[in-house]
N, C-alpha and C. Protein backbone atom coordinates (compact mmCIF):
# COMPACT_ATOMS: atom_id res chain seq x y z
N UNK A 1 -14.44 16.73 3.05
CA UNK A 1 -13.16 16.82 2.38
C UNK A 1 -12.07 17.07 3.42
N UNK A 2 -10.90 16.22 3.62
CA UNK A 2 -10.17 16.51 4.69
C UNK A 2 -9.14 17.10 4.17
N UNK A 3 -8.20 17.67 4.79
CA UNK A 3 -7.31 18.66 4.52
C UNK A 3 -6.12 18.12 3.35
N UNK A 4 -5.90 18.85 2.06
CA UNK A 4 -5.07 18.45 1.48
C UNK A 4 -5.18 17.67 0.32
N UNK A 5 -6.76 17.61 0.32
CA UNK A 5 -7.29 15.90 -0.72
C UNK A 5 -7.49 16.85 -1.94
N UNK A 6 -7.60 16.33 -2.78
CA UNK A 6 -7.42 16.80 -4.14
C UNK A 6 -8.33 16.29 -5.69
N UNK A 7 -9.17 17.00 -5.71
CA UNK A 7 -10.15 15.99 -7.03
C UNK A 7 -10.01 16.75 -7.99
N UNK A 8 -9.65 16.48 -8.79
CA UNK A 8 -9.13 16.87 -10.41
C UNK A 8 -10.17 16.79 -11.20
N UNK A 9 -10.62 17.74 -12.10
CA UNK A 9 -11.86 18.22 -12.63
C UNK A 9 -12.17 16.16 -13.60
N UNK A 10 -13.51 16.11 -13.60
CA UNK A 10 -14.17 14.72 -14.07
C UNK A 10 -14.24 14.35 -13.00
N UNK A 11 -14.31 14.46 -11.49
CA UNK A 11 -14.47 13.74 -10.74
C UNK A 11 -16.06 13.83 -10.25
N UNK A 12 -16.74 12.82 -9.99
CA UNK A 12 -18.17 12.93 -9.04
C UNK A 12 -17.98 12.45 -8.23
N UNK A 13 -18.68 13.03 -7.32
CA UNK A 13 -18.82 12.63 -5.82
C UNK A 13 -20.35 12.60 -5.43
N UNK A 14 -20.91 10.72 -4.51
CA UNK A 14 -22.24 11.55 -4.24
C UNK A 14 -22.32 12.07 -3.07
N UNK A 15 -23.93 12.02 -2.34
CA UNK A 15 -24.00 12.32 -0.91
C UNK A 15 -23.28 11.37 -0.23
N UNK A 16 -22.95 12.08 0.73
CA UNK A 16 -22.79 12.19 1.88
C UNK A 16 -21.34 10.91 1.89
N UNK A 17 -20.37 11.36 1.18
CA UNK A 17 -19.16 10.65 0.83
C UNK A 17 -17.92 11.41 1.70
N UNK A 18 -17.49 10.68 2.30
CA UNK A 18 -15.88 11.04 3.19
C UNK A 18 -14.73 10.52 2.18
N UNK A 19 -14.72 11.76 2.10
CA UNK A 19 -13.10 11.94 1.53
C UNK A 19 -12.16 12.41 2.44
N UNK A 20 -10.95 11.54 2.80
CA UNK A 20 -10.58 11.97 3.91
C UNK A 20 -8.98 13.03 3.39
N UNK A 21 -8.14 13.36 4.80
CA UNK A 21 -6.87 14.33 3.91
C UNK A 21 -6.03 13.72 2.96
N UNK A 22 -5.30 14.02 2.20
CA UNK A 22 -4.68 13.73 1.19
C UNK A 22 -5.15 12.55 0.03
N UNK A 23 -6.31 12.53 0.28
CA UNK A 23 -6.30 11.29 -0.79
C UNK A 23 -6.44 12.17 -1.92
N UNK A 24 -6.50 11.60 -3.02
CA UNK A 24 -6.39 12.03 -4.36
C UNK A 24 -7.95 11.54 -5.67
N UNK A 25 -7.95 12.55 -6.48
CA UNK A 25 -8.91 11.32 -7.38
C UNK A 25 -8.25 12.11 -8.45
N UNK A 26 -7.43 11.75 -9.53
CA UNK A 26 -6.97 11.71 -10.46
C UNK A 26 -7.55 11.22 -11.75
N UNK A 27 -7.02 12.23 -12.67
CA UNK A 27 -8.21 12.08 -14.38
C UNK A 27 -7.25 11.78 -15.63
N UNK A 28 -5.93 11.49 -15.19
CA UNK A 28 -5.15 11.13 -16.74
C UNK A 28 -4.37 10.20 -16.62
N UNK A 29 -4.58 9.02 -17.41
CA UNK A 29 -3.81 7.54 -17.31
C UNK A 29 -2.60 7.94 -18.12
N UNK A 30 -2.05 9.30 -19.08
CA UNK A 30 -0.62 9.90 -18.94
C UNK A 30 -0.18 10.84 -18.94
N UNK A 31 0.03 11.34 -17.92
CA UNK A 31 0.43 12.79 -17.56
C UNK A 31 2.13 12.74 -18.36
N UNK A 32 2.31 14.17 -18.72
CA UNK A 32 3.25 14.53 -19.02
C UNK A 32 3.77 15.72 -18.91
N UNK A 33 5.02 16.02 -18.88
CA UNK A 33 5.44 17.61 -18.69
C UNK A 33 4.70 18.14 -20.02
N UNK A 34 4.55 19.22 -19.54
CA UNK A 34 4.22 20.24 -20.99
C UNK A 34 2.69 19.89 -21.29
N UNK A 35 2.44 18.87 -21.05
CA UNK A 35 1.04 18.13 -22.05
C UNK A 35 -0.30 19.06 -21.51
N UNK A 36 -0.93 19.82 -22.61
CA UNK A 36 -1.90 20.57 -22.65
C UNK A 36 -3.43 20.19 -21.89
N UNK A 37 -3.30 20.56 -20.71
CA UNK A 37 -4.94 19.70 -20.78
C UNK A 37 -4.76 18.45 -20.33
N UNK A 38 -5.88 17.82 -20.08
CA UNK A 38 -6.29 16.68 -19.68
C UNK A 38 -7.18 15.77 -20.55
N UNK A 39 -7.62 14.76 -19.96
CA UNK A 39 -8.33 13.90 -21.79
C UNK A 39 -9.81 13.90 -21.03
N UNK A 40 -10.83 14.43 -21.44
CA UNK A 40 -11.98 14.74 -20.96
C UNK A 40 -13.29 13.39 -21.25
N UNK A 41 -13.56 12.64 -20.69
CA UNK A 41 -14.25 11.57 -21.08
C UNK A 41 -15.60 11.56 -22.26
N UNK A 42 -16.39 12.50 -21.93
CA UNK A 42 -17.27 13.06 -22.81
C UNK A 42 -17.94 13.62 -21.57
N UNK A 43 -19.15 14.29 -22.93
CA UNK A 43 -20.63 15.12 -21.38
C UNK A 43 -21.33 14.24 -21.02
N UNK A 44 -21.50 14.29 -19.75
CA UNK A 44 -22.18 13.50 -18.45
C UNK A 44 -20.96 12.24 -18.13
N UNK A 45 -20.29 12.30 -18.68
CA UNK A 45 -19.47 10.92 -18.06
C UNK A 45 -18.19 11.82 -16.93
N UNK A 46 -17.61 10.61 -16.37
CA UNK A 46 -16.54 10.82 -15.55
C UNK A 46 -15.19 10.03 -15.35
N UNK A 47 -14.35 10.93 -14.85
CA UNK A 47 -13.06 9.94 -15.38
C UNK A 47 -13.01 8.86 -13.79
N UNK A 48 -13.66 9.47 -12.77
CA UNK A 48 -13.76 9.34 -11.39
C UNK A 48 -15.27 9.43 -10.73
N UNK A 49 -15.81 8.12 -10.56
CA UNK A 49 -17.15 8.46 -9.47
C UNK A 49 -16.68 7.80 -8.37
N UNK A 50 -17.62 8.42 -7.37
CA UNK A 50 -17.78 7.82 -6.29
C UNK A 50 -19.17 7.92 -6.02
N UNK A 51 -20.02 6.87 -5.50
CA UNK A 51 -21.14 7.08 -4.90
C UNK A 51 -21.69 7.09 -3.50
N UNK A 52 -22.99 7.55 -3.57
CA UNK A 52 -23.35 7.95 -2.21
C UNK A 52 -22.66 7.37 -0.81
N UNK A 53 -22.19 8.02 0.17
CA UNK A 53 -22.12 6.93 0.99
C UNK A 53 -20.89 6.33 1.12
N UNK A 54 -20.07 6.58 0.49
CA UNK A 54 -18.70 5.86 0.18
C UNK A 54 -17.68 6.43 1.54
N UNK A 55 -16.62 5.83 1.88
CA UNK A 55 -15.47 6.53 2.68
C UNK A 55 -14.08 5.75 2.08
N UNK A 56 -13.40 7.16 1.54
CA UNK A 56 -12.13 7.83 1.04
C UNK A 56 -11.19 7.64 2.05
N UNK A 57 -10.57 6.69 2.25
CA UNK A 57 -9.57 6.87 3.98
C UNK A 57 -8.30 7.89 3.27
N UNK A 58 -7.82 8.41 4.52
CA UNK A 58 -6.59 9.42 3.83
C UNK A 58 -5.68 8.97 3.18
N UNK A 59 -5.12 9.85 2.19
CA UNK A 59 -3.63 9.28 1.15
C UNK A 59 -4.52 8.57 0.03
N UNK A 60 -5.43 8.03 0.52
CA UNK A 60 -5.49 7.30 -0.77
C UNK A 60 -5.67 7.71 -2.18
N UNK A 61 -5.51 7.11 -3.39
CA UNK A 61 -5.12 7.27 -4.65
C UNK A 61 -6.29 6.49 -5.39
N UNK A 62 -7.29 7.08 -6.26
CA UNK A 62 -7.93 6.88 -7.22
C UNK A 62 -7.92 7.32 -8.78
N UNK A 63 -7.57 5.93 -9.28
CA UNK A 63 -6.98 6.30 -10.21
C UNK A 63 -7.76 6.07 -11.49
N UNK A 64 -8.16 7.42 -12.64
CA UNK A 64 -9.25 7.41 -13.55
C UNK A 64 -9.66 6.27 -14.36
N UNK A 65 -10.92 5.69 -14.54
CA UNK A 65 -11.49 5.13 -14.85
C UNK A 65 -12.36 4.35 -13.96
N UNK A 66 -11.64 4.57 -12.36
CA UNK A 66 -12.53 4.11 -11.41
C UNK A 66 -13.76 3.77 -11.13
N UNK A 67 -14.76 3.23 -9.97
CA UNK A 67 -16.02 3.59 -9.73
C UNK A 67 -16.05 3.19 -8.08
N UNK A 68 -16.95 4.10 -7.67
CA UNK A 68 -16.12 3.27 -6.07
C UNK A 68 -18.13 3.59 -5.92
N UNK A 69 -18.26 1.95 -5.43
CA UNK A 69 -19.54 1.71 -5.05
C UNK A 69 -20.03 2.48 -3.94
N UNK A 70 -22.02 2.59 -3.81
CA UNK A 70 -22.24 2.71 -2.74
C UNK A 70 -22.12 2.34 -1.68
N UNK A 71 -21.64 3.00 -0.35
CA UNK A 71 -20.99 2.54 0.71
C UNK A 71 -19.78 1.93 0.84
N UNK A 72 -18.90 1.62 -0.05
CA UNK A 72 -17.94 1.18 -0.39
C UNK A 72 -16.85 1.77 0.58
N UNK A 73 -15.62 1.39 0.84
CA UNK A 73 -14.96 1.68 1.85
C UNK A 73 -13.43 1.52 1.07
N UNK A 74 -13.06 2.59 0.54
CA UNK A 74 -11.25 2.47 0.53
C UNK A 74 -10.34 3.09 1.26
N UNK A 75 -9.35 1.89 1.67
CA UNK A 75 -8.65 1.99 3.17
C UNK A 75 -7.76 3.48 2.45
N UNK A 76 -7.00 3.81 4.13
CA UNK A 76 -5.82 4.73 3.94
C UNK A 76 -4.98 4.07 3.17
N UNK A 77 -4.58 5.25 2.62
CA UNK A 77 -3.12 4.48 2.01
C UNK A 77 -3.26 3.85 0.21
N UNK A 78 -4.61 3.13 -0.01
CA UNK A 78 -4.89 2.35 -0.69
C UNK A 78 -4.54 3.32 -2.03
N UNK A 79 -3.91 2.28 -3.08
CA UNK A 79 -3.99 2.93 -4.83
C UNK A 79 -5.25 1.88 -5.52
N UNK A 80 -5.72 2.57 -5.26
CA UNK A 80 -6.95 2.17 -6.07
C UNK A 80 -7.07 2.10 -7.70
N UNK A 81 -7.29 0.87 -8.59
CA UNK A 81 -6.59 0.87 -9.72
C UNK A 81 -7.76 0.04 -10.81
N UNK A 82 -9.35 -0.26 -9.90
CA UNK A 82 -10.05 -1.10 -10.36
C UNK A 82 -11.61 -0.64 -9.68
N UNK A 83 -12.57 -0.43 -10.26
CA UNK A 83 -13.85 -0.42 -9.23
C UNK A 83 -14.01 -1.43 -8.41
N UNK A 84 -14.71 -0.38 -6.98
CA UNK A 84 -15.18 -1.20 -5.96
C UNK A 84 -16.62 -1.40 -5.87
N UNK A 85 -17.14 -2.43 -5.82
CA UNK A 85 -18.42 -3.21 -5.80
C UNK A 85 -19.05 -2.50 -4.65
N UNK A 86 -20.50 -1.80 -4.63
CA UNK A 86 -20.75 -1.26 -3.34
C UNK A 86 -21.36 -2.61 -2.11
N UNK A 87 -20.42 -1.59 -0.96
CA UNK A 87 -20.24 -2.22 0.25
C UNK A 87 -19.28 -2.91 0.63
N UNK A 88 -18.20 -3.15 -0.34
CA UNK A 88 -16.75 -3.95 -0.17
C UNK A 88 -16.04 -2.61 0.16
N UNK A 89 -14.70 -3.62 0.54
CA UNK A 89 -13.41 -2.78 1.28
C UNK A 89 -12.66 -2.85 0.44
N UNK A 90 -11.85 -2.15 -0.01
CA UNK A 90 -10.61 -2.02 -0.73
C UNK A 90 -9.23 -1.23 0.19
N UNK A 91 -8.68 -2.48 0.37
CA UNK A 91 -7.45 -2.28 0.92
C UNK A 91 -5.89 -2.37 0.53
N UNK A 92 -5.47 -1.23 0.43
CA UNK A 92 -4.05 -1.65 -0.38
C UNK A 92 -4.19 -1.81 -2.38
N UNK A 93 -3.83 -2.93 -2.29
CA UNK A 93 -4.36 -3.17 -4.08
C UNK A 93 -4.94 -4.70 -3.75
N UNK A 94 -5.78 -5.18 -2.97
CA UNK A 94 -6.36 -6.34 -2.96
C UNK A 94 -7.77 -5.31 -2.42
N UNK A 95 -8.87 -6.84 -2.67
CA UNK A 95 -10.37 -6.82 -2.17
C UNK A 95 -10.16 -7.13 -0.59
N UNK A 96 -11.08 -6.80 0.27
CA UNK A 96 -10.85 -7.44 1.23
C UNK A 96 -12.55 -8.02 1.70
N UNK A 97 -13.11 -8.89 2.17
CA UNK A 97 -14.32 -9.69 2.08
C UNK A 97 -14.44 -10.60 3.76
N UNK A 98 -15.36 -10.15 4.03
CA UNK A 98 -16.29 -9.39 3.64
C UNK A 98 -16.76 -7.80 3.57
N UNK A 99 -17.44 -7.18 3.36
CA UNK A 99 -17.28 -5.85 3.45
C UNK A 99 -17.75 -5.12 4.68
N UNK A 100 -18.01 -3.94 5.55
CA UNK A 100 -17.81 -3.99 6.34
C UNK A 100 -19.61 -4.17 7.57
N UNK A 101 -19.25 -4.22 8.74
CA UNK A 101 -20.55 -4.86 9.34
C UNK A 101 -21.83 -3.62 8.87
N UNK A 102 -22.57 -4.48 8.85
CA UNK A 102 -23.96 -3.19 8.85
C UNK A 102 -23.72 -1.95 9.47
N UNK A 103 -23.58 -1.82 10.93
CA UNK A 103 -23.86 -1.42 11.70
C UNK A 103 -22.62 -0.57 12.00
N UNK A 104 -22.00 -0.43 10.78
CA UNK A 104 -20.47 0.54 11.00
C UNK A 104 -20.65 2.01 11.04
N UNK A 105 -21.87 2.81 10.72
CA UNK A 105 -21.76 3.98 10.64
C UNK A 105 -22.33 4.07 12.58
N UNK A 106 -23.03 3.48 12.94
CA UNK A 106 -23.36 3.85 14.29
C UNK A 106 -21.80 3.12 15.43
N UNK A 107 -21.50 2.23 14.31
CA UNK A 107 -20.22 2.21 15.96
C UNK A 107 -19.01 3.52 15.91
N UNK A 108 -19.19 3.86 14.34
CA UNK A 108 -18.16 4.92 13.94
C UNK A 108 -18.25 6.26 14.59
N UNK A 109 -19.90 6.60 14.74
CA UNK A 109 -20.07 7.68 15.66
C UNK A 109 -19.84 7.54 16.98
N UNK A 110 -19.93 6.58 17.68
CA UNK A 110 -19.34 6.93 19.04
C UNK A 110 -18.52 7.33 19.07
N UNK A 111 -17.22 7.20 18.42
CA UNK A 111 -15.98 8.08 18.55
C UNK A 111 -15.71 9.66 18.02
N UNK A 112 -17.14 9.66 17.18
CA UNK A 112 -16.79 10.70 16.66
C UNK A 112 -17.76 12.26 17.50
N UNK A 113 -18.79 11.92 18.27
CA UNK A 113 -19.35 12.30 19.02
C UNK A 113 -19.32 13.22 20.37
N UNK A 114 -19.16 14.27 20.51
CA UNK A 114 -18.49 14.92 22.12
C UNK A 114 -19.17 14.51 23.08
């Protein structure tokens, strides 16, 4: 969870998912001043998943009813407004294809590595 990010109760998250700072996962298609509460989907459901494996780039905006596939990748920045198919990129408010190389979590650690 990076600094600032924010998941609003209905949200799931699985293993080992990067959520990076400020992104958001949001649970009401209409917020209003005053308005009591939130609209609760039922038990066991969610207004927001994400599954295993996924990366949250910062800022970004998920917006309820979502599903963001395994391994799935949504860029910084991105308002996310539709599920992502696992292993695709979601960039901005378009798909982007193909999704990303196999071999992205080992080039990702070299940089991240001392």
């Amino acid at each position: 969870m990076g600094a600032g990010a924010q998941l609003h109760p209905g949200t799931k998250l699985g293993d080992g998912v990067f959520f990076g700072p400020g992104a958001l996962a949001l649970n009401d298609n209409w917020p209003e001043v005053g308005k009591d509460g939130w609209e609760f989907p039922g038990e066991g459901k969610y207004t927001v998943v994400v599954e295993d494996g996924a990366s949250i780039g910062a800022g970004a905006i998920l917006l309820p009813g979502v599903r963001i596939g395994k391994g799935a990748l949504v860029a910084a920045g991105a308002v996310c407004t539709r599920s992502v198919p696992p292993g695709a990129t979601f960039q901005r408010n378009a798909y982007v294809a193909p999704g990303r190389p196999s071999n992205w979590r080992e080039r990702r650690m070299r940089f991240v590595q001392c």
